[in-house]
C-alpha atoms as a PDB file:
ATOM      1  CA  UNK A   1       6.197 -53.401  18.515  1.00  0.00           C
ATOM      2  CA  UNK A   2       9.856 -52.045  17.175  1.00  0.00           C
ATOM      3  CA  UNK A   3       8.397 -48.473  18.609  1.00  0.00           C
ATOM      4  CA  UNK A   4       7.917 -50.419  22.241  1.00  0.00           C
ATOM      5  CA  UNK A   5      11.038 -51.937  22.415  1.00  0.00           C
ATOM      6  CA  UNK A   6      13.040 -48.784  21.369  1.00  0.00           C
ATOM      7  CA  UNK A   7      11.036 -47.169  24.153  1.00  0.00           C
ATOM      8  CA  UNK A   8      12.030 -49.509  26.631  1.00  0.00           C
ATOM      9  CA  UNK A   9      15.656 -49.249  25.380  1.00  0.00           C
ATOM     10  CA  UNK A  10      15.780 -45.585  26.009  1.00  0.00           C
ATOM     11  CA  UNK A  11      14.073 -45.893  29.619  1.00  0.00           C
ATOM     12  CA  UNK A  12      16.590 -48.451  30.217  1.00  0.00           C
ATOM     13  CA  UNK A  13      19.629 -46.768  29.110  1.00  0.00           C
ATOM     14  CA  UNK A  14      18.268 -43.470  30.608  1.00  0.00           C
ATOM     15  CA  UNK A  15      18.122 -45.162  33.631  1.00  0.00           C
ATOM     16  CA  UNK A  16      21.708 -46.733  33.592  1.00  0.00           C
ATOM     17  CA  UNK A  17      22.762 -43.489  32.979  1.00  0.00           C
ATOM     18  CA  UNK A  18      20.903 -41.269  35.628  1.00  0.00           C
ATOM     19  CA  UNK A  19      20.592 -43.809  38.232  1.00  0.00           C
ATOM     20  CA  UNK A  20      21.612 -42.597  41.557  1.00  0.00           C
ATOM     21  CA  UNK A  21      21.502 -46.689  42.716  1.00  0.00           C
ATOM     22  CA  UNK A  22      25.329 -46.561  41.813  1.00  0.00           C
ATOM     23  CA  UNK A  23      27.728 -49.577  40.581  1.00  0.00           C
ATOM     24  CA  UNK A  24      25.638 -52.326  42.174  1.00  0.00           C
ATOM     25  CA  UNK A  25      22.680 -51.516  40.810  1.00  0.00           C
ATOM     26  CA  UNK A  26      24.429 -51.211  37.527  1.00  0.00           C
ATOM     27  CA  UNK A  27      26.334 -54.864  37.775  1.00  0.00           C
ATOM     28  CA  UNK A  28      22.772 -56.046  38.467  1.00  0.00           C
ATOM     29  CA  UNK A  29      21.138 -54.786  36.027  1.00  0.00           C
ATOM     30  CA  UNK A  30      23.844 -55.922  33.333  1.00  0.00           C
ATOM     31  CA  UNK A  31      24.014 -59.500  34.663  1.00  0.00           C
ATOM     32  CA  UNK A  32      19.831 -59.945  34.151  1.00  0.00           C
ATOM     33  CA  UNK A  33      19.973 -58.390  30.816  1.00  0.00           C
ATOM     34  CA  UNK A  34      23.126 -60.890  29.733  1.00  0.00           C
ATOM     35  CA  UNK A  35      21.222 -64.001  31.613  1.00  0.00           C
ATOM     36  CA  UNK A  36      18.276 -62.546  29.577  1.00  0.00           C
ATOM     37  CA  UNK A  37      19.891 -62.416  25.878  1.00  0.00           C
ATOM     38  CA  UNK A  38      21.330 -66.275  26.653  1.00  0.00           C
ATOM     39  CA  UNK A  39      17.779 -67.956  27.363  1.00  0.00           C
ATOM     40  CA  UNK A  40      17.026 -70.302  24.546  1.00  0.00           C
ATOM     41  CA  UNK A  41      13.418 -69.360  24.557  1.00  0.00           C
ATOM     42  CA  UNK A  42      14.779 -65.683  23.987  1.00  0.00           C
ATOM     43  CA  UNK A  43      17.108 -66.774  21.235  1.00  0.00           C
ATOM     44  CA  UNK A  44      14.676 -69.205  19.610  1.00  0.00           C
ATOM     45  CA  UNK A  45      12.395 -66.155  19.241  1.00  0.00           C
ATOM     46  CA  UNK A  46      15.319 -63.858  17.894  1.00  0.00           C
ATOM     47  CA  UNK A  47      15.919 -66.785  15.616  1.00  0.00           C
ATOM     48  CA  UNK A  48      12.161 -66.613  14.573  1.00  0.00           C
ATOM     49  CA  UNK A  49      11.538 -63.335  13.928  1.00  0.00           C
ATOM     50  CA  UNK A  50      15.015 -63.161  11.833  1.00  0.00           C
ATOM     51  CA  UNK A  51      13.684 -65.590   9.468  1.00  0.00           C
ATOM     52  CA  UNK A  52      10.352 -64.224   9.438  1.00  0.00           C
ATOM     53  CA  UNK A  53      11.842 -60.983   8.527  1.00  0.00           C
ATOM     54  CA  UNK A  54      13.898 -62.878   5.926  1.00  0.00           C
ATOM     55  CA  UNK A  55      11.326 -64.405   4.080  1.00  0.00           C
ATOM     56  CA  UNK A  56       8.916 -61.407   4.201  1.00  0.00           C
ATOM     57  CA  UNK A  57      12.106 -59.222   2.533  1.00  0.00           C
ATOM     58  CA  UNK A  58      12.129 -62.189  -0.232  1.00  0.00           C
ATOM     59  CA  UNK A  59       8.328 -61.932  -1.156  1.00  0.00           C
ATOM     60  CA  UNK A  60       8.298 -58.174  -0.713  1.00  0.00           C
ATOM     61  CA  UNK A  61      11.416 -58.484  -3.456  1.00  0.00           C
ATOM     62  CA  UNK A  62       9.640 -60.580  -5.912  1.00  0.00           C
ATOM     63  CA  UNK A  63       6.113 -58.673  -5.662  1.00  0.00           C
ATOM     64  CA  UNK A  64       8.089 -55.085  -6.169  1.00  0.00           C
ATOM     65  CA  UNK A  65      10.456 -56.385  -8.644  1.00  0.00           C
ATOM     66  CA  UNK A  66       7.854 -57.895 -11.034  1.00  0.00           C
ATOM     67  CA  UNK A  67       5.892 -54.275 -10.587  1.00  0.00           C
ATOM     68  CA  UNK A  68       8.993 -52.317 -10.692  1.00  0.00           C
ATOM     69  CA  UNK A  69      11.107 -54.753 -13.560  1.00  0.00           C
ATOM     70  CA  UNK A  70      14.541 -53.043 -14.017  1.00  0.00           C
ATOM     71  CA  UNK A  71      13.787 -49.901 -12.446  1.00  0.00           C
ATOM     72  CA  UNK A  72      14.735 -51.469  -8.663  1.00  0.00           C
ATOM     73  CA  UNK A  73      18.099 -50.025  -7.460  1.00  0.00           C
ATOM     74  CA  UNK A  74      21.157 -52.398  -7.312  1.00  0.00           C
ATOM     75  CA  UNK A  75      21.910 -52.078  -3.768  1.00  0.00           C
ATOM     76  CA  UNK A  76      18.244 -53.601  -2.625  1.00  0.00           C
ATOM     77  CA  UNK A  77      18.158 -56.127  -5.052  1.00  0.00           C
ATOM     78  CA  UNK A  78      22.246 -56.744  -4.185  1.00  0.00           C
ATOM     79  CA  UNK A  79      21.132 -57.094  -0.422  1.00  0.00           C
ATOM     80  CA  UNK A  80      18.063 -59.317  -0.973  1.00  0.00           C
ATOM     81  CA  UNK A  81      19.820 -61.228  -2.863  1.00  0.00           C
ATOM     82  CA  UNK A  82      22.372 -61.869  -0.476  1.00  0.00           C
ATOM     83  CA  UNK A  83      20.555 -62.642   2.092  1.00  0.00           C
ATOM     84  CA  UNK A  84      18.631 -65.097   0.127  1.00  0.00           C
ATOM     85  CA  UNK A  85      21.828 -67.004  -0.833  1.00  0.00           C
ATOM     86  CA  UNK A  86      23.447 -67.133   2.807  1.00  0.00           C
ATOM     87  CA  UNK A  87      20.849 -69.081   3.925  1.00  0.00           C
ATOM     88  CA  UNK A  88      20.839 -71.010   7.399  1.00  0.00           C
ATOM     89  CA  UNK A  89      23.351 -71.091   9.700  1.00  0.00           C
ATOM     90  CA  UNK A  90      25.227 -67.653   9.343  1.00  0.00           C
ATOM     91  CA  UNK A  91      26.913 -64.949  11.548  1.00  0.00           C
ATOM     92  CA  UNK A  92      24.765 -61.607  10.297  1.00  0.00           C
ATOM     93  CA  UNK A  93      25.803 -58.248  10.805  1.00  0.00           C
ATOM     94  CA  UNK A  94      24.701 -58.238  14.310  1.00  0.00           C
ATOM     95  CA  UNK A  95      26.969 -60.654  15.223  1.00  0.00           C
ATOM     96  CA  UNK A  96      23.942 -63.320  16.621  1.00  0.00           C
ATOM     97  CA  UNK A  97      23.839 -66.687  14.600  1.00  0.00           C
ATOM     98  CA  UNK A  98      20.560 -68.753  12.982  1.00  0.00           C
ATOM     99  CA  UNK A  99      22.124 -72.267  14.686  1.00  0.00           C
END
């Protein structure tokens, strides 16, 4: 899926940049794709897959760190850790929110 949507990206911005459609087309194009990010169904799904992501990142912590002990580096079990304690209702790096 993350290969798909990267794919897409690049067509996109391939497109945007090569299009011979001009400034209209471009204006259009930016409008559906700003409509598109601010449709709750979109951003309930963002929200989703965040905390999916989340959780998954917490279990795959626990199962390596009882197989790995002490051995884990400090900046993964720093970030996990952090992310675990932030909990809901946060700005993340990418700017988007979980509210």
């Amino acid at each position: 899926m993350r290969y798909k949507v990267t794919f897409l990206a690049g067509v996109a911005l391939g497109y945007v940049l090569g299009t011979a459609a001009g400034r209209e087309r471009y204006e259009q194009m930016k409008k559906s794709a700003r409509s598109l990010a601010q449709n709750p169904a979109v951003r309930n799904a963002v929200e989703t897959a965040g905390q999916s992501g989340r959780h998954a990142a917490g279990r795959a912590f626990t199962a390596v760190g009882d197989r790995v002990g002490d051995h884990l580096p400090t900046a993964i079990s720093g970030r996990v850790r952090s992310l675990r304690e932030r909990g809901q209702g946060y700005e993340d790096d990418w700017g988007t929110s979980n509210t």
